[in-house]
Protein backbone atom coordinates (compact mmCIF):
# COMPACT_ATOMS: atom_id res chain seq x y z
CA UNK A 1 111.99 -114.39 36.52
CA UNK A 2 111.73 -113.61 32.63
CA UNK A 3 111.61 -109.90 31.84
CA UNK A 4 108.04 -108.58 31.63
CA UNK A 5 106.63 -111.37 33.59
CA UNK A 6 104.21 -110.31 36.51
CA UNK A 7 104.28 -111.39 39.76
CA UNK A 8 101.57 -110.93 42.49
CA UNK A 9 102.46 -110.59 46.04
CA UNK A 10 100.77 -110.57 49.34
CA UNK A 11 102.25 -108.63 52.26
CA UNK A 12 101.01 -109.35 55.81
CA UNK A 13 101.64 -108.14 58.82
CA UNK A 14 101.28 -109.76 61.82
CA UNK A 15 98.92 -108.40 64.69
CA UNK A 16 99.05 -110.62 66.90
CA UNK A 17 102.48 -110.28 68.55
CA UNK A 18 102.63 -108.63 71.79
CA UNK A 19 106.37 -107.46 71.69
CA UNK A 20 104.65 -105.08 67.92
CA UNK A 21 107.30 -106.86 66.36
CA UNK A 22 106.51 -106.82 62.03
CA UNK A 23 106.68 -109.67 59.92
CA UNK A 24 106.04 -110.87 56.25
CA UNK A 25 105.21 -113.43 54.06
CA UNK A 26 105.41 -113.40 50.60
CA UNK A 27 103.24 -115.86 48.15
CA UNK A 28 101.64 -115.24 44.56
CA UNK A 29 101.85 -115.91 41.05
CA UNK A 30 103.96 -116.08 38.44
CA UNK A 31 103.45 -116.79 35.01
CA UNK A 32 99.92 -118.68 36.62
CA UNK A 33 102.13 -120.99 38.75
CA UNK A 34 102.66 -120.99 42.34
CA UNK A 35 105.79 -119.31 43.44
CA UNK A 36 107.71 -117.36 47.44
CA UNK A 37 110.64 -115.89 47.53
CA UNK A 38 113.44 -117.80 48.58
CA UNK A 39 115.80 -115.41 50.67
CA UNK A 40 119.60 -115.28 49.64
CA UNK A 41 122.29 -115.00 52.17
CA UNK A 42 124.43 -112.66 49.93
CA UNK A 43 121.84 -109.93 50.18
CA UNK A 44 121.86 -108.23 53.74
CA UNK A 45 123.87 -109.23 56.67
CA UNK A 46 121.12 -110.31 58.88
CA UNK A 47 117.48 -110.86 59.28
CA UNK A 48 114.96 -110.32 61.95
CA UNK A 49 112.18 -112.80 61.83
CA UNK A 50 108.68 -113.18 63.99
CA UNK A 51 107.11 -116.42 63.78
CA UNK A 52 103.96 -117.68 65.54
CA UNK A 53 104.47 -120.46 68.62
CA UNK A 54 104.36 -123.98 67.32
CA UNK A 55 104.65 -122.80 63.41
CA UNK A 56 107.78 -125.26 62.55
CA UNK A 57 109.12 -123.55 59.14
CA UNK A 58 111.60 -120.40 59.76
CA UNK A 59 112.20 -119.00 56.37
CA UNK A 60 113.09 -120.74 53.12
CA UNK A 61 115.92 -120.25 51.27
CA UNK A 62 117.28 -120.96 47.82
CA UNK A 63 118.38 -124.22 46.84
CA UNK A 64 120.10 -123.44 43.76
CA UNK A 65 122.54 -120.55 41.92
CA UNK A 66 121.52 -118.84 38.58
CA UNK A 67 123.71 -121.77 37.02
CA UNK A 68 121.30 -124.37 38.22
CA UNK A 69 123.74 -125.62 40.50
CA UNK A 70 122.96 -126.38 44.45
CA UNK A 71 123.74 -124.33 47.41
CA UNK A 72 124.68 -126.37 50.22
CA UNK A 73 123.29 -125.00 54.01
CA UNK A 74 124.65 -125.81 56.95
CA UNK A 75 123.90 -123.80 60.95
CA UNK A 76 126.93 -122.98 61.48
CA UNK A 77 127.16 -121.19 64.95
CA UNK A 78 124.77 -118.90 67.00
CA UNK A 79 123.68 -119.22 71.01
CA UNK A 80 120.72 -121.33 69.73
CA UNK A 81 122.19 -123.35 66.69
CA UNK A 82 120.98 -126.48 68.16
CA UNK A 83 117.80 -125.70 67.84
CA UNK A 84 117.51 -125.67 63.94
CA UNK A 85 117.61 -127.79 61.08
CA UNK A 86 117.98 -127.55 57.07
CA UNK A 87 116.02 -129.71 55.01
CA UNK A 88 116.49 -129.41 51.22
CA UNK A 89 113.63 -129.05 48.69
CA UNK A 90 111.73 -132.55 47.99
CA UNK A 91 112.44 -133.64 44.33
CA UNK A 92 109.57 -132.37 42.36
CA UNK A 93 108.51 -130.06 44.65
CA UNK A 94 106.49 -126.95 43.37
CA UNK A 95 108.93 -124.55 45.23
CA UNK A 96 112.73 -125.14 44.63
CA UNK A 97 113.87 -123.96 48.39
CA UNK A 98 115.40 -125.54 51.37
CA UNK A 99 113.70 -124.72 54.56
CA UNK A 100 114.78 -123.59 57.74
CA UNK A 101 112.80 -125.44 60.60
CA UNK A 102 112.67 -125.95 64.55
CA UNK A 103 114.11 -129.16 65.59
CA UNK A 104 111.36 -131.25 67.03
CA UNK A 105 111.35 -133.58 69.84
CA UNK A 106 108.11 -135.94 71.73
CA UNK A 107 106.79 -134.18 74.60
CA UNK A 108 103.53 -134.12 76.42
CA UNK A 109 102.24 -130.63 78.09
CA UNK A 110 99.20 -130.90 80.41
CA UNK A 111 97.21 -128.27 82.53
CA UNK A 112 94.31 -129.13 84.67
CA UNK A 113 91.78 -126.70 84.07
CA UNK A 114 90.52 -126.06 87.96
CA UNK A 115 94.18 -124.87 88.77
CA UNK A 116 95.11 -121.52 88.05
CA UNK A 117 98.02 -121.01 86.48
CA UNK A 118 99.68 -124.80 86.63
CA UNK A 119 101.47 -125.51 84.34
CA UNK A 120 103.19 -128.96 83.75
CA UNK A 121 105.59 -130.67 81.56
CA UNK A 122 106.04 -134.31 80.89
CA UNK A 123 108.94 -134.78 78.74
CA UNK A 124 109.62 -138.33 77.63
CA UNK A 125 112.32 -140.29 78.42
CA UNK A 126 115.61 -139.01 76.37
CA UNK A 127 113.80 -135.54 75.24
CA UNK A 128 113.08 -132.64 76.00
CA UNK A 129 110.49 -129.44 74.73
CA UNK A 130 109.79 -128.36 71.10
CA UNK A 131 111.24 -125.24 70.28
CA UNK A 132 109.42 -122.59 69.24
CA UNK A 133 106.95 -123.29 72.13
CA UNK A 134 106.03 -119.88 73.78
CA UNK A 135 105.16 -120.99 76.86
CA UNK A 136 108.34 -123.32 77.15
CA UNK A 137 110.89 -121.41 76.01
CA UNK A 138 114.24 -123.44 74.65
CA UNK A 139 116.18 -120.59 73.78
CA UNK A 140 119.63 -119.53 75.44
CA UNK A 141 117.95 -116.79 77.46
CA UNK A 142 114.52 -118.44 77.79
CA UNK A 143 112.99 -114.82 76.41
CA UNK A 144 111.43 -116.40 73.45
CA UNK A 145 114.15 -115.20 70.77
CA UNK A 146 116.50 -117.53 69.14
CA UNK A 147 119.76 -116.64 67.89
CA UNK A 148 121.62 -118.86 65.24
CA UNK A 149 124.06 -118.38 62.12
CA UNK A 150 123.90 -120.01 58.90
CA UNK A 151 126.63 -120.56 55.99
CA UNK A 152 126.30 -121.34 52.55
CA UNK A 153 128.36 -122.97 50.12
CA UNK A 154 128.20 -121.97 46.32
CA UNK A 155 129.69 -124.68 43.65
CA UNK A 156 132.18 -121.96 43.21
CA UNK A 157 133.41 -122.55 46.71
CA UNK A 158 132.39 -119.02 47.91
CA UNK A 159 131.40 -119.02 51.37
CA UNK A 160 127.98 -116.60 52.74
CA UNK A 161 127.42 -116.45 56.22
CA UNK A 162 124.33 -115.00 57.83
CA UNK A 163 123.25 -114.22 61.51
CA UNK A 164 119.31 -114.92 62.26
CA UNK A 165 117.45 -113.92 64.87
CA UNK A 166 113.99 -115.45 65.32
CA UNK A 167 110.68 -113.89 67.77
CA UNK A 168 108.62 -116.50 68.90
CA UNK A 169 105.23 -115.42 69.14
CA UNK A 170 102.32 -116.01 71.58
CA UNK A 171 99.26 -117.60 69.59
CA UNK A 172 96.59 -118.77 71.49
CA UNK A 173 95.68 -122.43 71.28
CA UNK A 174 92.55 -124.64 71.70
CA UNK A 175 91.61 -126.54 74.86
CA UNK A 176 91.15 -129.98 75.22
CA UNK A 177 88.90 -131.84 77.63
CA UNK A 178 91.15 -135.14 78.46
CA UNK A 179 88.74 -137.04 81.24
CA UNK A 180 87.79 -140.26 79.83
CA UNK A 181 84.75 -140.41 77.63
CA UNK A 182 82.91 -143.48 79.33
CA UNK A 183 81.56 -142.90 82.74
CA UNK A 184 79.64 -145.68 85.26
CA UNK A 185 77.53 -143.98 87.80
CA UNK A 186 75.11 -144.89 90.30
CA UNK A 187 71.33 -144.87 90.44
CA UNK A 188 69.34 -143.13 92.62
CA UNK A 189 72.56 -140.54 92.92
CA UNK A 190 72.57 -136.80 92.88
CA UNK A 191 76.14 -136.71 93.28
CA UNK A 192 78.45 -134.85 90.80
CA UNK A 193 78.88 -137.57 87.64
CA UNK A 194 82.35 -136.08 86.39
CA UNK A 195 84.41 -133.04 87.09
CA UNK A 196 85.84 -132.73 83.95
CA UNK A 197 89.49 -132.11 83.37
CA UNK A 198 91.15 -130.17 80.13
CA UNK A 199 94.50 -129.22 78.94
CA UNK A 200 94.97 -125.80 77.70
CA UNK A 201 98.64 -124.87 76.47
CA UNK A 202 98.62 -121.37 76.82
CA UNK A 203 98.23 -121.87 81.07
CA UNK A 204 99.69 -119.24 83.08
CA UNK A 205 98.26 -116.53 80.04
CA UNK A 206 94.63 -114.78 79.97
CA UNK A 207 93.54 -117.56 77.77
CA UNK A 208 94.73 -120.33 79.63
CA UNK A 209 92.78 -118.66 82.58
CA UNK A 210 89.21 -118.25 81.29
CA UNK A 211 88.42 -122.26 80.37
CA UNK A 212 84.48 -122.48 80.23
CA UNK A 213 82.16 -125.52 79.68
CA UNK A 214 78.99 -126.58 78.30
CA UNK A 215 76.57 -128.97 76.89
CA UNK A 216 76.81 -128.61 73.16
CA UNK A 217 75.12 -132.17 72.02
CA UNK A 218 74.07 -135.72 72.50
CA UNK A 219 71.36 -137.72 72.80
CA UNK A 220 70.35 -137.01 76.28
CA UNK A 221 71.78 -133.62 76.85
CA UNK A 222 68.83 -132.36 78.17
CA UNK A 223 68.87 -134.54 81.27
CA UNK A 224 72.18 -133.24 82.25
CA UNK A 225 73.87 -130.17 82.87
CA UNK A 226 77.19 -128.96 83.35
CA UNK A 227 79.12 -125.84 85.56
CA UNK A 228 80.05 -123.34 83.42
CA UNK A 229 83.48 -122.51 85.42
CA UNK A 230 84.14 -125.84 87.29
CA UNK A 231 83.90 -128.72 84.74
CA UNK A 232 81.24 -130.45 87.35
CA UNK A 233 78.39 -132.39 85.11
CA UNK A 234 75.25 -133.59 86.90
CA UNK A 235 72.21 -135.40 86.27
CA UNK A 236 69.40 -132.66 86.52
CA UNK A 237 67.58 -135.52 88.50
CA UNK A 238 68.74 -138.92 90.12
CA UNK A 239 68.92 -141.18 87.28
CA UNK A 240 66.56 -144.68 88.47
CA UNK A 241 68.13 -148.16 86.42
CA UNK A 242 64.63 -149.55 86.79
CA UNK A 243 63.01 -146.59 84.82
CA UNK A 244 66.10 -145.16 82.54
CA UNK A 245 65.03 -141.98 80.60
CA UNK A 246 67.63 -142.09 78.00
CA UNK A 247 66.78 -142.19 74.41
CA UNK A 248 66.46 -145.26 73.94
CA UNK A 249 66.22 -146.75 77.26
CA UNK A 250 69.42 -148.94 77.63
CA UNK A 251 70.70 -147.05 80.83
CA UNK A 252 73.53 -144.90 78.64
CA UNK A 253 73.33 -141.59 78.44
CA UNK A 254 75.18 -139.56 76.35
CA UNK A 255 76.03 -135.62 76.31
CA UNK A 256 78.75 -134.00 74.54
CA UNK A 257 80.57 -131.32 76.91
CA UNK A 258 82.35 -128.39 74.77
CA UNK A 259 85.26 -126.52 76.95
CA UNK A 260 85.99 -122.88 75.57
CA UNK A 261 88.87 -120.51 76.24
CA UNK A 262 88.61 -116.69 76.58
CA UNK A 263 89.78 -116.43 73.12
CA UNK A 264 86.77 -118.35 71.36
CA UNK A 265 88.81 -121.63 70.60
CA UNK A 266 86.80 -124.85 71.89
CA UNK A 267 86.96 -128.65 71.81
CA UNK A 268 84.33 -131.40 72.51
CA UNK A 269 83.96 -134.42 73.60
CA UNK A 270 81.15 -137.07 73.88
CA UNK A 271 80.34 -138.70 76.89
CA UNK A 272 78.71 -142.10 77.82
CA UNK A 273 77.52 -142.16 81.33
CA UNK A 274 76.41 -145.82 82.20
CA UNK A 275 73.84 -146.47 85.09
CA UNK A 276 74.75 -149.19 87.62
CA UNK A 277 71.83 -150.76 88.98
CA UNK A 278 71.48 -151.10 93.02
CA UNK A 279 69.78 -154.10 93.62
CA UNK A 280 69.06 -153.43 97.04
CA UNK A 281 66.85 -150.25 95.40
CA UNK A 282 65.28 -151.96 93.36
CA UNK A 283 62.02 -152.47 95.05
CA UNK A 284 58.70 -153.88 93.35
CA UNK A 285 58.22 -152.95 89.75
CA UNK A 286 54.65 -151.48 88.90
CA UNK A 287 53.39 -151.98 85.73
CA UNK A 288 50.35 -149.73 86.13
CA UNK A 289 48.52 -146.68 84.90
CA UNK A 290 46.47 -144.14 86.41
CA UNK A 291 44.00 -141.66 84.72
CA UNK A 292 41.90 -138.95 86.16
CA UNK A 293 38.37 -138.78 85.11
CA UNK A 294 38.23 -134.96 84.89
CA UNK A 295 41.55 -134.47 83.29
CA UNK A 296 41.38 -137.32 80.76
CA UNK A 297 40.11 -136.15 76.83
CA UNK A 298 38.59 -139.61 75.92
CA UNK A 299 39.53 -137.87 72.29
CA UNK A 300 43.17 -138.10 72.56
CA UNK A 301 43.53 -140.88 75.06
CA UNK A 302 45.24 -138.44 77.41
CA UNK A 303 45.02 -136.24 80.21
CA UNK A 304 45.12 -132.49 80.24
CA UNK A 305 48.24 -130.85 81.43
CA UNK A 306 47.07 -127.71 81.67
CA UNK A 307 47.61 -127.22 85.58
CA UNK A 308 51.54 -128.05 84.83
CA UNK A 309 51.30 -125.01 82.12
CA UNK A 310 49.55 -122.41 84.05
CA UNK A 311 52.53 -123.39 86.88
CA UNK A 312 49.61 -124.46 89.53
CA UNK A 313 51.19 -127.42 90.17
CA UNK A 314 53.57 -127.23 93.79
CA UNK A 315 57.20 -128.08 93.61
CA UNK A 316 56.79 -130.42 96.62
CA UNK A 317 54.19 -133.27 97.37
CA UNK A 318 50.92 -131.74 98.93
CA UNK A 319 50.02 -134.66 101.49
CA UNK A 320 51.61 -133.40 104.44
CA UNK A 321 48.29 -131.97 106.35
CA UNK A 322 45.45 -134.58 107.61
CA UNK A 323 43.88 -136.91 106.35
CA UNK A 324 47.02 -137.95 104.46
CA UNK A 325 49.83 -137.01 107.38
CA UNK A 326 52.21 -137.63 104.80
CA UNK A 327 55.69 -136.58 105.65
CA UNK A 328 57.72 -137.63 102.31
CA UNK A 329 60.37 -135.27 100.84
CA UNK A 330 59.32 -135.75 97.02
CA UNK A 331 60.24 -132.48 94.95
CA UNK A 332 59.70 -131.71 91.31
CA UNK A 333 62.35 -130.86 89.47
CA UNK A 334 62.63 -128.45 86.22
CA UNK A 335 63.49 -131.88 83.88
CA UNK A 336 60.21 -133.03 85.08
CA UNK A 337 58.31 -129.71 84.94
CA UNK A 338 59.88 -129.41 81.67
CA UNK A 339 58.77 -132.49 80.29
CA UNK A 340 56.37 -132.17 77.09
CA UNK A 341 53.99 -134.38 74.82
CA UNK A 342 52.76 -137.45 76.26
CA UNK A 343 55.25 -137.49 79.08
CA UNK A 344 54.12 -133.72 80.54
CA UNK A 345 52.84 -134.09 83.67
CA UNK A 346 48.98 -133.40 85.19
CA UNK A 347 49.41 -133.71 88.99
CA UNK A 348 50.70 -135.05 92.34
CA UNK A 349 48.30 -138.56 93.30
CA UNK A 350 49.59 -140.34 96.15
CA UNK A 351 49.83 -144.02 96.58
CA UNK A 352 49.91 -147.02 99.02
CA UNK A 353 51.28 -149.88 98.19
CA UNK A 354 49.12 -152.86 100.37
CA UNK A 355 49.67 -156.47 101.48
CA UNK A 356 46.21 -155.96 102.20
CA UNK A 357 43.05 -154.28 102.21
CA UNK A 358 44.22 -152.94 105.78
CA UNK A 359 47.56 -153.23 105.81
CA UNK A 360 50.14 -150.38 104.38
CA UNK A 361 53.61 -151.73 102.71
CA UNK A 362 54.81 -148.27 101.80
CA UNK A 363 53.30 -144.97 100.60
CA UNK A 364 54.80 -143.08 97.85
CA UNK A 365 53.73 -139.39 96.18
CA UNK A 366 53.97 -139.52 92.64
CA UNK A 367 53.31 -137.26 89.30
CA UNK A 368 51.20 -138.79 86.64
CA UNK A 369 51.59 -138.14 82.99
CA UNK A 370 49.36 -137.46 80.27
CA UNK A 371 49.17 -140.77 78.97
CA UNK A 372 48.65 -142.44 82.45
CA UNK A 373 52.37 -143.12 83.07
CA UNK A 374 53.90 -142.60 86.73
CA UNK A 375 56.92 -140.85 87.14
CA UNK A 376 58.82 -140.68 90.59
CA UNK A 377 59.62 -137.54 92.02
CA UNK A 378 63.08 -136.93 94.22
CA UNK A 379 63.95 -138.03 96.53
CA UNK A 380 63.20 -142.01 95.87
CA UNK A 381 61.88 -144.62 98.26
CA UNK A 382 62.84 -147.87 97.55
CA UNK A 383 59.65 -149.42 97.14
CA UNK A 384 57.86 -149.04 93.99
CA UNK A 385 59.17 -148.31 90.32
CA UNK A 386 57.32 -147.07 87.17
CA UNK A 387 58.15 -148.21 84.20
CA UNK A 388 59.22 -145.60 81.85
């Protein structure tokens, strides 16, 4: 550096480590150009370094004398020697240092998120962990601190050799949800859809423990809904092919699931559940609508829903005492309840379906819409479908 130039510098300490260990980076500028501080084995006979899991650089060090001539670098000894490389500055590079780095090597880590504490590693064939991994330790003594040596050669011939020690540090890391994104599922189910399976790479730790999920997005999020703790996503009610409530009625329905860790970090991923039809469900298909004479507004063309707001409408179908003798399980659910605009609901009617004037096929209770529009309750009977 010329004499009188200025240099800015930033000093930070790391808080993160859980052993208190300090660290420090140094970046700024000089002469309004980017510059660090290459370290120089001839100054100080060792160095203490904490570095956060998974961060590949060590330290960088100076490629070149005060002639202009290059320093050759070599890891020369140390328990974990074999863990480290030396790669020399890229021509035209803004910052004339070599850098000190982890070896790195292919693997795979998974966790399944409904098993505490599991942790397992796939290694590929001919390789083994990343160093610098907290939860996998490679050192010598598997505590997370690696011990190496490294010489340098001046044009001169002078030889510097300096022992490193390096503290890996715990840095929490995002989940990721790895079940596959397209789903086929059943009509007329109100089994689980998915139980959704992550990865998180800090399992066995508080935030490997505390994976959460939710719906964060998609077209048809609100007709399904996921457990927070579990991973389990549902339908909020029995999907029907015959009548499909997605967006835009093809049968695929798509939610994006986010899974969280205790320390804030998330990932997301979109999922396409398709509806397989049953063809043994699928019953007669009505093409019919129904309106009430004292509910309907011949203004709007609709029906008042007013009994649905004021929460006077049951949660299960009223026909059970006489005349109607009705025994049919048929229970609103909160999607339907929910349900606003044209498609709210105005009240339970219940319905025979006839081969006759005298003769009863099936009987079915069922919610009518504003505009006229049936829409099947839970349980289903095979019988009769509205289209939607």
């Amino acid at each position: 550096m010329a004499s009188g130039a200025f240099i800015a510098a930033t000093l930070t300490r790391k808080g993160n480590d859980p052993g208190g260990w300090p660290t420090s980076e140094f970046s700024g500028v000089r002469n309004s150009a980017a510059t660090a501080v290459c370290t120089e084995l001839t100054s100080g006979s060792g160095a203490d370094m904490v570095v956060d899991e998974n961060y590949p650089t060590i330290t960088l060090l100076k490629a070149k004398d005060s002639n202009g001539n290059p320093i050759n670098y070599v890891v020369s000894g140390g328990a974990d020697k074999a863990m480290f490389t030396i790669t020399a500055p890229v021509v035209g590079a803004t910052l004339d240092c070599a850098t000190v780095k982890f070896i790195e090597y292919n693997i795979i880590i998974t966790r399944d998120a409904p098993l505490e504490a599991e942790t397992r590693a796939i290694v590929l064939p001919d390789s083994q962990p990343n160093p610098g991994d907290y939860e996998l330790p490679q050192d010598s003594d598997k505590n997370n601190v690696y011990q190496f040596q490294i010489t340098a050669t001046y044009a001169d011939g002078q030889h510097y050799t300096r022992d490193f020690s390096v503290q890996v540090s715990n840095v929490n890391e995002a989940p990721t949800i790895t079940s596959a994104a397209a789903v086929s599922f059943n009509e007329d189910s109100s089994a689980a859809v998915l139980d959704i399976a992550s990865q998180d790479p800090d399992a066995g730790t508080v935030e490997g423990n505390g994976l959460t999920y939710s719906i964060t997005g998609g077209a048809d999020a609100r007709l399904l809904s996921v457990e927070p703790a579990s991973g389990i996503l549902k339908f909020r009610a029995p999907p029907d092919y015959d009548a499909p409530t997605d967006t835009n009625r093809d049968n695929v329905y798509e939610a994006q699931v986010t899974v969280t860790d205790s320390g804030g970090l998330s990932n997301s991923k979109l999922f396409q559940i398709t509806v397989v039809n049953n063809p043994a469900d699928d019953g007669a298909l009505l093409n019919v609508k129904t309106l009430l004479q004292g509910a309907y507004d011949s203004n709007s063309g609709l029906m008042s829903g007013d009994l649905n707001a004021l929460g006077l409408l049951p949660p299960k179908q009223p026909y059970t005492a006489a005349p109607f003798n009705y025994s049919g399980t048929e229970t609103l659910s909160s999607l339907v309840q929910e349900a606003t605009g044209n498609s709210a609901i105005v009240d339970w009617v219940l319905v025979d379906l006839r081969t006759s004037p005298t003769s009863i096929a099936a009987t079915r209770a069922l919610m009518l819409r504003r505009d006229g529009r049936w829409w099947m309750p839970r349980p289903a009977r095979p019988t009769c479908t509205s289209p939607m």
